[in-house]
N, C-alpha and C. Protein backbone atom coordinates (compact mmCIF):
# COMPACT_ATOMS: atom_id res chain seq x y z
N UNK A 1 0.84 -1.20 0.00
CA UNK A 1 0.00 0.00 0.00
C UNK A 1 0.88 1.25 0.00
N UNK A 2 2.11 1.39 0.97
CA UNK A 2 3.01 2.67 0.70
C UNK A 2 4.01 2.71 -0.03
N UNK A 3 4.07 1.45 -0.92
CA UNK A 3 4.85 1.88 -2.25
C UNK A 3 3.77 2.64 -3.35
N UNK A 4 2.37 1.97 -3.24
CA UNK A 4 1.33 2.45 -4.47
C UNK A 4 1.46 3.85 -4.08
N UNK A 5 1.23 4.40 -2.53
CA UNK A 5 1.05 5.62 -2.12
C UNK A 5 2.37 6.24 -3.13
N UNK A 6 3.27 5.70 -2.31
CA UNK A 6 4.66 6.63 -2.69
C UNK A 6 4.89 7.32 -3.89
N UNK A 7 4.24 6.08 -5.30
CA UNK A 7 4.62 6.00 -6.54
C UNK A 7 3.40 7.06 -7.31
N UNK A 8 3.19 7.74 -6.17
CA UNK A 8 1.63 8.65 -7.35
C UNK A 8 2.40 9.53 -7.41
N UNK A 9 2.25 10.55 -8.33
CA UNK A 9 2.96 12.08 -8.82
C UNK A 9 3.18 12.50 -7.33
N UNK A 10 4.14 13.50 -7.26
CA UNK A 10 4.39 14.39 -6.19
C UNK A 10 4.79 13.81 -4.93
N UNK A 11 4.56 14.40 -3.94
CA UNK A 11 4.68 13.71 -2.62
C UNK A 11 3.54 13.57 -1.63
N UNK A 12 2.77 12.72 -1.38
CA UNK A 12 2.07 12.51 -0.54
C UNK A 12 1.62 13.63 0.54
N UNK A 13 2.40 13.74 1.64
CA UNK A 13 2.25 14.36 2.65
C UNK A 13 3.37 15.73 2.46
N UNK A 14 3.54 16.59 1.34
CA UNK A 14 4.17 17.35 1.04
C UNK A 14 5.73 17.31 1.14
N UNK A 15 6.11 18.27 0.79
CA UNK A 15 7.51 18.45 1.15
C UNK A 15 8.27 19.52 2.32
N UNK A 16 7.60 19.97 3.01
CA UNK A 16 7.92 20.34 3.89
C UNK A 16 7.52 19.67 5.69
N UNK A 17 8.26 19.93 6.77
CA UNK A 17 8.74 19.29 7.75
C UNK A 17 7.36 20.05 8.15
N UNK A 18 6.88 18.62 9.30
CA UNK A 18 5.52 18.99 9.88
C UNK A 18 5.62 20.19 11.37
N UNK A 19 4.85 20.67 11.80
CA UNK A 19 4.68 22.09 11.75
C UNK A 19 5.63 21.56 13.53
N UNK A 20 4.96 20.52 14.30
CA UNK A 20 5.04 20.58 15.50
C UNK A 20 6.90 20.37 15.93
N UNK A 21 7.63 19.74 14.72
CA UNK A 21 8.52 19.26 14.73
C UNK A 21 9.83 20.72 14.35
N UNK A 22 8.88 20.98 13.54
CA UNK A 22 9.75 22.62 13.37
C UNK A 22 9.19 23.52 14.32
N UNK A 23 8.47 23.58 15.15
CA UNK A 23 8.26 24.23 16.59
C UNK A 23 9.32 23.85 17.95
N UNK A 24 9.51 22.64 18.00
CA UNK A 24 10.26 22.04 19.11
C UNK A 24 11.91 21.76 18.49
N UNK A 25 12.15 22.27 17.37
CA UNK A 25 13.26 22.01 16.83
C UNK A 25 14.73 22.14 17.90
N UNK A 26 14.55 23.30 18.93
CA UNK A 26 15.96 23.74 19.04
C UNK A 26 15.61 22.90 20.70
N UNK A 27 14.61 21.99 20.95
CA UNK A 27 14.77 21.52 22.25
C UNK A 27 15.13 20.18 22.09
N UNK A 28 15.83 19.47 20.31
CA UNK A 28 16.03 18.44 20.56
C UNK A 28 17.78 18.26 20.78
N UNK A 29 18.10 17.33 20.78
CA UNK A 29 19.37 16.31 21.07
C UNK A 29 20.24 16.92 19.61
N UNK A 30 21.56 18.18 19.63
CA UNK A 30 21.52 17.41 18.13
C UNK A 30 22.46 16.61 18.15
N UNK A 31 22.92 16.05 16.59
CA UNK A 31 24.10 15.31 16.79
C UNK A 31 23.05 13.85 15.85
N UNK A 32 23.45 12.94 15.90
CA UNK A 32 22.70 11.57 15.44
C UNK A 32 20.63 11.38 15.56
N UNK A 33 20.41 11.55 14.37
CA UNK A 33 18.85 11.62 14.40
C UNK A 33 18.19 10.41 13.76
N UNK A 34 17.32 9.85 13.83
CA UNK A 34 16.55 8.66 13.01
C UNK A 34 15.23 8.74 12.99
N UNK A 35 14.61 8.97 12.05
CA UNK A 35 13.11 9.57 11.41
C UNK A 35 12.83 8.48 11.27
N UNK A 36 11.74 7.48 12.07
CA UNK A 36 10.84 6.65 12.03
C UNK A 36 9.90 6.93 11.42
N UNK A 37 9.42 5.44 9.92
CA UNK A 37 8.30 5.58 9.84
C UNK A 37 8.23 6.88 8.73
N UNK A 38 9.57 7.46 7.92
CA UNK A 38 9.62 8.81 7.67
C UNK A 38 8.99 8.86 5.72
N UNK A 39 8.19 8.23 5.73
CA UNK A 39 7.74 8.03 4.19
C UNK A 39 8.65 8.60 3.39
N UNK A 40 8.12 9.82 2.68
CA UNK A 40 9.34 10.30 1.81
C UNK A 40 9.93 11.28 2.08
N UNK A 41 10.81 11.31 3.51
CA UNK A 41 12.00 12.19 3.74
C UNK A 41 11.42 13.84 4.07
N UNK A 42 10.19 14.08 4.15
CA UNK A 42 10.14 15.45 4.61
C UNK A 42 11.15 16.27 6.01
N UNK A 43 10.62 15.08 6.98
CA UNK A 43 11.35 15.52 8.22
C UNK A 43 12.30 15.36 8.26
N UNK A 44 13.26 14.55 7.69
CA UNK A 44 14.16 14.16 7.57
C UNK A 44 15.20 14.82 6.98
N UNK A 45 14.76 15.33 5.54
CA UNK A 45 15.49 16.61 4.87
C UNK A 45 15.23 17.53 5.78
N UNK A 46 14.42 17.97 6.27
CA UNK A 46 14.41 19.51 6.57
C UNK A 46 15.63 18.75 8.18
N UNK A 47 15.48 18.00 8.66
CA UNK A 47 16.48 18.27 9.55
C UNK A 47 17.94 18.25 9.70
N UNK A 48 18.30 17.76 8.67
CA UNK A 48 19.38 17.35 7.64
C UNK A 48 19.88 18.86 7.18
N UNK A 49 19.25 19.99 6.50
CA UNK A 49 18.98 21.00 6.71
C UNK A 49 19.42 22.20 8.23
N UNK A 50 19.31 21.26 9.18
CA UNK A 50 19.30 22.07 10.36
C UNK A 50 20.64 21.87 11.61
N UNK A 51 21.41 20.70 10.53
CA UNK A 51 22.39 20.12 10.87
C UNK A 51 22.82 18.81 11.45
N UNK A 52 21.28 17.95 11.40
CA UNK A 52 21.58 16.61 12.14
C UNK A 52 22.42 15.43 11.34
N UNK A 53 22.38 14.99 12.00
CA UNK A 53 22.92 13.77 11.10
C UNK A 53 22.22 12.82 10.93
N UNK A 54 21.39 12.58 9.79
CA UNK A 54 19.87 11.99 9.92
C UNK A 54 19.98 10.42 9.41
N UNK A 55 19.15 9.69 9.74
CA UNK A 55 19.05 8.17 9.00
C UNK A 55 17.56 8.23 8.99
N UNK A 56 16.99 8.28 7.99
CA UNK A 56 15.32 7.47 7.81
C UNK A 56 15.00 6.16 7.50
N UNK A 57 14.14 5.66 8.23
CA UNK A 57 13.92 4.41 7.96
C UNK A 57 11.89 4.46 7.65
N UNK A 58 11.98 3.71 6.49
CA UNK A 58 10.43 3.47 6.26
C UNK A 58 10.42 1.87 6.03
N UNK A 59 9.03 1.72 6.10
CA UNK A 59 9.44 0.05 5.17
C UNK A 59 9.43 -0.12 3.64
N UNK A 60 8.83 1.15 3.01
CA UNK A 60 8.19 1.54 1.69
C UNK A 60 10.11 1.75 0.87
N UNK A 61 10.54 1.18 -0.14
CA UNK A 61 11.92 1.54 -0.64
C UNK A 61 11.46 2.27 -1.76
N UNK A 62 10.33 2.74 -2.24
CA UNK A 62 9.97 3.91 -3.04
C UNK A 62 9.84 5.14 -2.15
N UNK A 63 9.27 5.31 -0.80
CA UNK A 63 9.05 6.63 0.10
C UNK A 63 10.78 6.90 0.12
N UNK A 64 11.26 5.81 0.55
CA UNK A 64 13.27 6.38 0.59
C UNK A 64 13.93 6.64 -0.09
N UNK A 65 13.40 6.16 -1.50
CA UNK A 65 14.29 6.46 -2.60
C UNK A 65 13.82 8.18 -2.89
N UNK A 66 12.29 8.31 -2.93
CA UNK A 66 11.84 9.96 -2.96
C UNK A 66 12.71 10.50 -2.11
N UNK A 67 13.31 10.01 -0.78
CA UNK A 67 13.72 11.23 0.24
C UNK A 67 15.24 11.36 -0.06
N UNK A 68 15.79 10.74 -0.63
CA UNK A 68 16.96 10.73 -1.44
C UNK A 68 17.23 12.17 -2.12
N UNK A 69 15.67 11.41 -3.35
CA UNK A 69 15.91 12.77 -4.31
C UNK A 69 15.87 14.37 -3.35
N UNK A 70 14.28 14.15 -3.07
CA UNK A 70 14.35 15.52 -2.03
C UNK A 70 15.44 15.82 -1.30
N UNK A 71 16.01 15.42 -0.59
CA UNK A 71 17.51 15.72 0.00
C UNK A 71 18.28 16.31 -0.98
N UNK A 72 18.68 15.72 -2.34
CA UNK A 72 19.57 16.52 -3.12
C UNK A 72 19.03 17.35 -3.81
N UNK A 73 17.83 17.19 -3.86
CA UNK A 73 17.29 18.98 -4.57
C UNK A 73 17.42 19.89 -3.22
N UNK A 74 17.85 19.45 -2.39
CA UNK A 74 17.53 20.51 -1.04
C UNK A 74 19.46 20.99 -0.69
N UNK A 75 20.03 20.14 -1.50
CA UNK A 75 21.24 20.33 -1.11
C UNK A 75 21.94 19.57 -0.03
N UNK A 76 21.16 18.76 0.57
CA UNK A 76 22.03 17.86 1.77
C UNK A 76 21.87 16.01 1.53
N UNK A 77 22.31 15.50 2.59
CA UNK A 77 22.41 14.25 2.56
C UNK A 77 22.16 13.35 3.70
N UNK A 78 21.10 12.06 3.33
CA UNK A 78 20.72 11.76 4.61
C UNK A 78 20.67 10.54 4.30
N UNK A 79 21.31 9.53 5.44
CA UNK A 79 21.39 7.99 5.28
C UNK A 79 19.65 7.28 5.03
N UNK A 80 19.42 6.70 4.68
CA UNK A 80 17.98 5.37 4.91
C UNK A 80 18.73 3.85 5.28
N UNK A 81 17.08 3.60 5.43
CA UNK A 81 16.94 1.96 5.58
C UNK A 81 15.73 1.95 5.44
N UNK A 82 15.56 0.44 4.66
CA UNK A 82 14.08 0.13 4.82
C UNK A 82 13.74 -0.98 5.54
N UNK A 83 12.83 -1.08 6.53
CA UNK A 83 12.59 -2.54 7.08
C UNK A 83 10.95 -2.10 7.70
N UNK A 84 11.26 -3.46 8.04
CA UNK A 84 9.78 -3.75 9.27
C UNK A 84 10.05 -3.32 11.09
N UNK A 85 9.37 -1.97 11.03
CA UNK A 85 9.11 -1.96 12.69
C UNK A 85 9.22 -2.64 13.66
N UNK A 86 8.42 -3.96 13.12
CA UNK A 86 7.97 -5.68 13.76
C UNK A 86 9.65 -5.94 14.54
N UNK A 87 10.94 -5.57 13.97
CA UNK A 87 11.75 -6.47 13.72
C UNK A 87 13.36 -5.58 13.51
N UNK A 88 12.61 -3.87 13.06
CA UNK A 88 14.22 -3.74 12.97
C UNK A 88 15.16 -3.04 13.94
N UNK A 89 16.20 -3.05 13.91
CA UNK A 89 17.34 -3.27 14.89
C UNK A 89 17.38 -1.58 15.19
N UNK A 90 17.07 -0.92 16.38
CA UNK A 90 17.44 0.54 16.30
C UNK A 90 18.50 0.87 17.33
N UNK A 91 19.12 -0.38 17.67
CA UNK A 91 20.41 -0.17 18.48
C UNK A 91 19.96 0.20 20.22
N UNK A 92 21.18 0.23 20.98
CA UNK A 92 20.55 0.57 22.13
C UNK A 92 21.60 1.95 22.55
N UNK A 93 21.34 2.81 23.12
CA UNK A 93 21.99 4.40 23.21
C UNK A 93 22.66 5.07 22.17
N UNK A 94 21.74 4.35 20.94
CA UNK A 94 22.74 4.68 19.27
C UNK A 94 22.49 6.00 18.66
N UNK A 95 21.33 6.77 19.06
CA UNK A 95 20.83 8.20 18.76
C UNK A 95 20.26 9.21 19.91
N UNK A 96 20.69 10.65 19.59
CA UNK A 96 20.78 11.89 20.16
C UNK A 96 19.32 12.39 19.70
N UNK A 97 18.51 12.14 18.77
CA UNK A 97 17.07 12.09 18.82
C UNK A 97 16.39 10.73 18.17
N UNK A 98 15.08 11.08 18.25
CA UNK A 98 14.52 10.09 17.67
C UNK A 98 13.04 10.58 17.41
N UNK A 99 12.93 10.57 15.87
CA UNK A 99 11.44 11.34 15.54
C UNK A 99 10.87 10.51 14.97
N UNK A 100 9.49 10.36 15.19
CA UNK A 100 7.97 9.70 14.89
C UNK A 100 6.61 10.46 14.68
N UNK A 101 6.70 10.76 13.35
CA UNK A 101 5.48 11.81 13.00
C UNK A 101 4.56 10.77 12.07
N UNK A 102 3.38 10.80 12.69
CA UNK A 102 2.20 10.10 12.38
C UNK A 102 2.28 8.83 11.92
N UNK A 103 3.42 8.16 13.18
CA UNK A 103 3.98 6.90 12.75
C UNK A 103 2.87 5.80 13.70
N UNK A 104 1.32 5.60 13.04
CA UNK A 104 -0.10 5.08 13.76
C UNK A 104 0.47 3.35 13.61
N UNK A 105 0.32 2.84 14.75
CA UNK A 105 1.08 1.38 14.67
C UNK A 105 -0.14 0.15 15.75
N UNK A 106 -0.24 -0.99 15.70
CA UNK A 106 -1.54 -1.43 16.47
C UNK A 106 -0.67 -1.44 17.72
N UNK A 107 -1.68 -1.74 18.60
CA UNK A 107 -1.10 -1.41 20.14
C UNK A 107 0.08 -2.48 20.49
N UNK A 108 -0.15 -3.68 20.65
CA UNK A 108 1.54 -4.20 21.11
C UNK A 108 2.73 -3.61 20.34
N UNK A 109 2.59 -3.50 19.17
CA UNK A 109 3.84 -3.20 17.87
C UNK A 109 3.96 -1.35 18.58
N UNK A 110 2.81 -0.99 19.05
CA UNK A 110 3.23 0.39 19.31
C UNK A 110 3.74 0.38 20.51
N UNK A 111 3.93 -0.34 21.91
CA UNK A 111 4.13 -0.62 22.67
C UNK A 111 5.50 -0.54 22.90
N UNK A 112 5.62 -1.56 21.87
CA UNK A 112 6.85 -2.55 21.86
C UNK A 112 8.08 -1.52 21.19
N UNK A 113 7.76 -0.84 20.08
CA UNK A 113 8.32 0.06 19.50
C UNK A 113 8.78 1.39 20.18
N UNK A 114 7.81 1.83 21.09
CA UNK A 114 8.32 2.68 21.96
C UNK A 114 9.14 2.31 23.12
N UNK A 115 9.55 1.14 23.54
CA UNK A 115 9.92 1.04 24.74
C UNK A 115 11.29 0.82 23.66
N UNK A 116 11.67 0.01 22.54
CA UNK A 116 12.52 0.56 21.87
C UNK A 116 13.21 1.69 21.52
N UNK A 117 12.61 2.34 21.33
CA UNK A 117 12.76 4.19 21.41
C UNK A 117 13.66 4.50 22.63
N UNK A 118 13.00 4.41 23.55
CA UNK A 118 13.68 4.36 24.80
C UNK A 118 15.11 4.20 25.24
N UNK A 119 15.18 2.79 24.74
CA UNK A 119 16.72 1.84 25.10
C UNK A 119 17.14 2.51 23.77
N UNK A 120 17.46 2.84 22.53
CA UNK A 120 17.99 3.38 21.49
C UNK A 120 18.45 4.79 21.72
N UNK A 121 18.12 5.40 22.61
CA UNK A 121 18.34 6.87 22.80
C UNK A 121 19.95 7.16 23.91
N UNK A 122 20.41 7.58 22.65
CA UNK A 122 21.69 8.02 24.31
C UNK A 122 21.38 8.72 25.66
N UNK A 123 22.35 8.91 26.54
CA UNK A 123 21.64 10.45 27.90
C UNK A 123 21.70 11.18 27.18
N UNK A 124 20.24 12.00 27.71
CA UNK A 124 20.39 12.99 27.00
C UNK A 124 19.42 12.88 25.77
N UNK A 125 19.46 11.91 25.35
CA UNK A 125 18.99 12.16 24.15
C UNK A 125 16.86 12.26 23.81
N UNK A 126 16.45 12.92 23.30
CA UNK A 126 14.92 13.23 22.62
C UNK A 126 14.50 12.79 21.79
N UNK A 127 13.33 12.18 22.24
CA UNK A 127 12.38 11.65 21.38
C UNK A 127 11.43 12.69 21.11
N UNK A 128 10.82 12.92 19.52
CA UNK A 128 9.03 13.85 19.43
C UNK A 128 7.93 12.87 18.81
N UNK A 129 6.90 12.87 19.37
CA UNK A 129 5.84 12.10 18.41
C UNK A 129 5.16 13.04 18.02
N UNK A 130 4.47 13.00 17.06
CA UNK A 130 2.85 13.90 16.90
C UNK A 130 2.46 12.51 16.17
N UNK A 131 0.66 12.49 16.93
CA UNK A 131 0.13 11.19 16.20
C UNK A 131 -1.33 11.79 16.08
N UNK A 132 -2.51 11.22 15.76
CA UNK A 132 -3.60 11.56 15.75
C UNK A 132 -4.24 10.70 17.32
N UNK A 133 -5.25 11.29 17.85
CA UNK A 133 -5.77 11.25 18.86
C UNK A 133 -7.32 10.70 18.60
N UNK A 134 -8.13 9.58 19.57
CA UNK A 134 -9.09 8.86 19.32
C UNK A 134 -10.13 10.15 18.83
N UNK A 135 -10.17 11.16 18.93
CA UNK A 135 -10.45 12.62 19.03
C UNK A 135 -11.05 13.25 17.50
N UNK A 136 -10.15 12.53 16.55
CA UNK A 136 -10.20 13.11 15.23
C UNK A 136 -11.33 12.65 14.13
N UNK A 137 -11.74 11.72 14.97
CA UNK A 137 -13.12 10.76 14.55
C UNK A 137 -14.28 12.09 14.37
N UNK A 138 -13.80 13.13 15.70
CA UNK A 138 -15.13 13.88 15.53
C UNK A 138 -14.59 15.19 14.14
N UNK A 139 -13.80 15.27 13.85
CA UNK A 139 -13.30 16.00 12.95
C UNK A 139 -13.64 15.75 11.36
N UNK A 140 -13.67 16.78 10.74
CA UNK A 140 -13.70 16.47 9.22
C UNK A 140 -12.41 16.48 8.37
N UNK A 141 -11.32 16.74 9.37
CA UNK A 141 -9.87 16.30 8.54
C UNK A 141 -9.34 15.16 7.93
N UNK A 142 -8.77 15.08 6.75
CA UNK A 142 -8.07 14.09 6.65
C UNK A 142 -6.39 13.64 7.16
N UNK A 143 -6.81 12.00 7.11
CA UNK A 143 -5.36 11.44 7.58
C UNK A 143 -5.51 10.78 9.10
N UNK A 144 -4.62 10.05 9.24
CA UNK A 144 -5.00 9.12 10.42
C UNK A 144 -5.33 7.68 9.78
N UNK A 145 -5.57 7.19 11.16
CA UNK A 145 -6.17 5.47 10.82
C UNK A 145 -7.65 5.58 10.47
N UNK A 146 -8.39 4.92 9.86
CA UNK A 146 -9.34 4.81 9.79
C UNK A 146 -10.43 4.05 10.82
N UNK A 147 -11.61 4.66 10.55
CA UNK A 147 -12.52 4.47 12.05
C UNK A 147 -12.17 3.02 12.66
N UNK A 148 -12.51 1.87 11.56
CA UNK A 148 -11.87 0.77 11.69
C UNK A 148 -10.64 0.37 12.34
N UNK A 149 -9.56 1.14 12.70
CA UNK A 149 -8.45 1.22 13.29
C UNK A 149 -8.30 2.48 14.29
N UNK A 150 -9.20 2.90 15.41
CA UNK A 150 -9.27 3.48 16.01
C UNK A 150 -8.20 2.96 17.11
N UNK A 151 -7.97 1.81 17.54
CA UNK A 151 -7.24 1.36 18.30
C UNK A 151 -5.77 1.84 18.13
N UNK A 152 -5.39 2.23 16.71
CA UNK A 152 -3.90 2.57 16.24
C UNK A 152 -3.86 3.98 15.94
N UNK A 153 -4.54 5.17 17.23
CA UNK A 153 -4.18 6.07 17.55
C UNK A 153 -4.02 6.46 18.78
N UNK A 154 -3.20 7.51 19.03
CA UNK A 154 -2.51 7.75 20.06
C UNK A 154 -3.44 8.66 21.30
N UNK A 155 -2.86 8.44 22.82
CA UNK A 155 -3.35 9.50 23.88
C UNK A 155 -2.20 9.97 24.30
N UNK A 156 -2.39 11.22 25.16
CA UNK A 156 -1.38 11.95 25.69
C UNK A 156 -0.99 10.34 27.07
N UNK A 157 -2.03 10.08 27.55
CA UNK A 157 -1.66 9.13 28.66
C UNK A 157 -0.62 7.90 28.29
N UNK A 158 -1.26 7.79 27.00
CA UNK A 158 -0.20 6.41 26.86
C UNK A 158 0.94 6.29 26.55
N UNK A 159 1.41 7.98 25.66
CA UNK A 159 2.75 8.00 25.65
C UNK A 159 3.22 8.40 26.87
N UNK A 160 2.55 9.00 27.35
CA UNK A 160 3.37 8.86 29.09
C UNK A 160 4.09 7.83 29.82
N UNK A 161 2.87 6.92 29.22
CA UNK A 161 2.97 5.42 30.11
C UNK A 161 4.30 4.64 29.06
N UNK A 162 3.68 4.56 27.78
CA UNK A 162 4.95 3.84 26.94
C UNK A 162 6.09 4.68 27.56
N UNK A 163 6.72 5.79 27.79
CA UNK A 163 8.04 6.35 27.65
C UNK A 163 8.13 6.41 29.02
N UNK A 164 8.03 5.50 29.77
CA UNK A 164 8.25 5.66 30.97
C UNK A 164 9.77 5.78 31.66
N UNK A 165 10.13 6.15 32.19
CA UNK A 165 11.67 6.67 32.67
C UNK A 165 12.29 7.49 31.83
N UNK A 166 11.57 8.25 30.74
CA UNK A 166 12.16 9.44 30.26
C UNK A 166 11.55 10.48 31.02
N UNK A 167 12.18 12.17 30.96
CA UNK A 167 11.80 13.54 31.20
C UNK A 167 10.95 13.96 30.36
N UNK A 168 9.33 13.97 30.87
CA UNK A 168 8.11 14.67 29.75
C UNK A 168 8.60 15.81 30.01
N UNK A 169 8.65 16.50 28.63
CA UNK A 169 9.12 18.02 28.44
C UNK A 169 7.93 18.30 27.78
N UNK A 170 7.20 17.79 26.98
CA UNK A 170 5.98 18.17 26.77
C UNK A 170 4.65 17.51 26.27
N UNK A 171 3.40 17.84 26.91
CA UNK A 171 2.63 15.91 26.60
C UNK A 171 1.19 17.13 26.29
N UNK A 172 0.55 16.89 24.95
CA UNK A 172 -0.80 17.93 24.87
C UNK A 172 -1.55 17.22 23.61
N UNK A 173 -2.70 17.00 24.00
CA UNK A 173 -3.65 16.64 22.99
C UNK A 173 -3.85 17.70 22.77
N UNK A 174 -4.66 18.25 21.34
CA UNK A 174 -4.54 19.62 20.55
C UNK A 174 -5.49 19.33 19.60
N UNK A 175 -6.26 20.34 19.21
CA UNK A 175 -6.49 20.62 17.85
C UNK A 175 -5.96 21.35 17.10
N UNK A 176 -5.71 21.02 16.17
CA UNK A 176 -4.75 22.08 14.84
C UNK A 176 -5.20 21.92 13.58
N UNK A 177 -5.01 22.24 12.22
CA UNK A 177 -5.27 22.82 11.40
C UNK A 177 -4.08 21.76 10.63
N UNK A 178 -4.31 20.56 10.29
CA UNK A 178 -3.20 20.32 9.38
C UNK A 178 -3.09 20.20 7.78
N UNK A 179 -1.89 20.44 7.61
CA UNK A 179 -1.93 20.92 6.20
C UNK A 179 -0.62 20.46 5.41
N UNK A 180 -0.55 18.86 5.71
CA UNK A 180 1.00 18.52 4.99
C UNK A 180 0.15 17.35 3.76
N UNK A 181 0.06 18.00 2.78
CA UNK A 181 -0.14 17.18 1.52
C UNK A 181 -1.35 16.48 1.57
N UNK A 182 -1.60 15.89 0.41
CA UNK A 182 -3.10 15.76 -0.06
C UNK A 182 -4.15 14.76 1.01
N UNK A 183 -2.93 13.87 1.76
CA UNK A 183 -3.44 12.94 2.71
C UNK A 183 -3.33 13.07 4.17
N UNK A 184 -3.00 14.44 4.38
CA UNK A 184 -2.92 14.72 6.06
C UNK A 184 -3.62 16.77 5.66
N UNK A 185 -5.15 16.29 5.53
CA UNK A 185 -5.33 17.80 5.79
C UNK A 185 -6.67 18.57 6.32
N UNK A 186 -6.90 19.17 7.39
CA UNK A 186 -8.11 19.84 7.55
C UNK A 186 -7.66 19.77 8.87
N UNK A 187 -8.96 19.63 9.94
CA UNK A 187 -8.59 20.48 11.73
C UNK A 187 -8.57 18.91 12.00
N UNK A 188 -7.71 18.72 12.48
CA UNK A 188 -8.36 17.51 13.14
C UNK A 188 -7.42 17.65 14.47
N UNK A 189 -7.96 16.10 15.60
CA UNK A 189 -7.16 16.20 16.98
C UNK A 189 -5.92 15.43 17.00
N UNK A 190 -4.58 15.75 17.65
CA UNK A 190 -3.37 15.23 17.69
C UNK A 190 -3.37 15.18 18.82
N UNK A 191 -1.64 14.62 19.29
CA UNK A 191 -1.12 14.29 20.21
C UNK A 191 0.37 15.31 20.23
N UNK A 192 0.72 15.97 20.92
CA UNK A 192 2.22 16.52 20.67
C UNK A 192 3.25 15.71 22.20
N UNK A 193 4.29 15.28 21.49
CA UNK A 193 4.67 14.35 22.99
C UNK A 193 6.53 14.69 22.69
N UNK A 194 6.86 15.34 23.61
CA UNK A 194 8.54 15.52 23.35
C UNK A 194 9.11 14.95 24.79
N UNK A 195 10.00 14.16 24.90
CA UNK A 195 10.56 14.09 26.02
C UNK A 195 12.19 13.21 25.81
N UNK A 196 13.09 13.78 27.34
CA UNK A 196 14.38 13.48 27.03
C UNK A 196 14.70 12.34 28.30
N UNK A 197 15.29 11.83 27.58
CA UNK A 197 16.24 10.56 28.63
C UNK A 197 17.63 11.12 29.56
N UNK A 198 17.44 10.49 30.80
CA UNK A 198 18.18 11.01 32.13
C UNK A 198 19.76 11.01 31.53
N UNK A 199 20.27 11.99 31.71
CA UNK A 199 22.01 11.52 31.55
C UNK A 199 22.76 12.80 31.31
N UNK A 200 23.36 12.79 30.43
CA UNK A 200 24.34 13.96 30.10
C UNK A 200 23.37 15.19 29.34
């Protein structure tokens, strides 16, 4: 399904870095970054851009090969990988951030993935999510899981609970106005979740 996505004209979810992520920019980790889940390289270039040293990983090898290109029309350069969430290796204290934008996953795999997050992060180092919230059902925006998959969106409580023994620096269900490409757009409800691990 996110290679068919990938492979339509243009870019999906635009080309520019989503709004919450370029808001919290200067409170992350810099130094080593890894864009989960990063379809075709938006966040990824633009942070690449801002000086990180980025790796994206999707499972889609058409969304990575787009973030390729975008990167060198942008002028910079940013590692990939493609794999399965289920399964792939994100090291343990191997990155200075770690970003997940509207990366909607079913509950153990989301579970399981965040407590990953966790052990992968150096001291010191920041994680950001923005996800959609059970919330957006009442909304006329697009993007998110579908009603059918209500279970594979996010609460402010549970990333609390998943990221447990990190520093919440900031935890807010929200409504906003989103507007990144043809498949993430109108008011709908999110999640904004930034927080850093104990250490240096």
């Amino acid at each position: 399904m996110w290679d068919d996505r990938y492979s339509e004209p243009g870019f999906a979810y635009g080309t520019e870095p989503n709004d919450f992520l370029r808001e919290r920019v200067a409170d992350l980790k810099p130094g080593r970054c890894l864009c989960l889940a990063e379809g075709e390289g938006r966040n990824a270039v633009w942070l690449a851009q801002q000086g990180f040293d980025v790796t994206a990983m999707d499972q889609s090898a058409v969304g990575m090969e787009k973030a390729h290109e975008l990167a060198e029309s942008r002028s910079v350069s940013i590692a990939t990988q493609v794999g399965d969430l289920a399964d792939w290796d994100m090291g343990e204290g191997a990155w200075d951030t770690i970003v997940a934008i509207f990366m909607h996953l079913p509950p153990a795999l989301r579970a399981d993935v965040h407590a990953r997050i966790v052990r992968a992060l150096a001291p010191g180092g920041t994680v950001l999510v923005e996800a959609y919230t059970p919330d957006k059902y009442d909304h006329p925006g697009m993007g998110g899981p579908p009603p059918g998959q209500r279970d594979m969106t996010f609460t402010r409580s549970m990333l609390i609970e998943d990221f447990t023994g990190l520093d919440v620096v900031h935890a807010e269900e929200t409504v906003r106005d989103v507007s990144e490409g043809k498949y993430h757009h109108g008011r709908s409800a999110v999640v904004q979740f930034l927080a850093r691990k104990p250490g240096e």
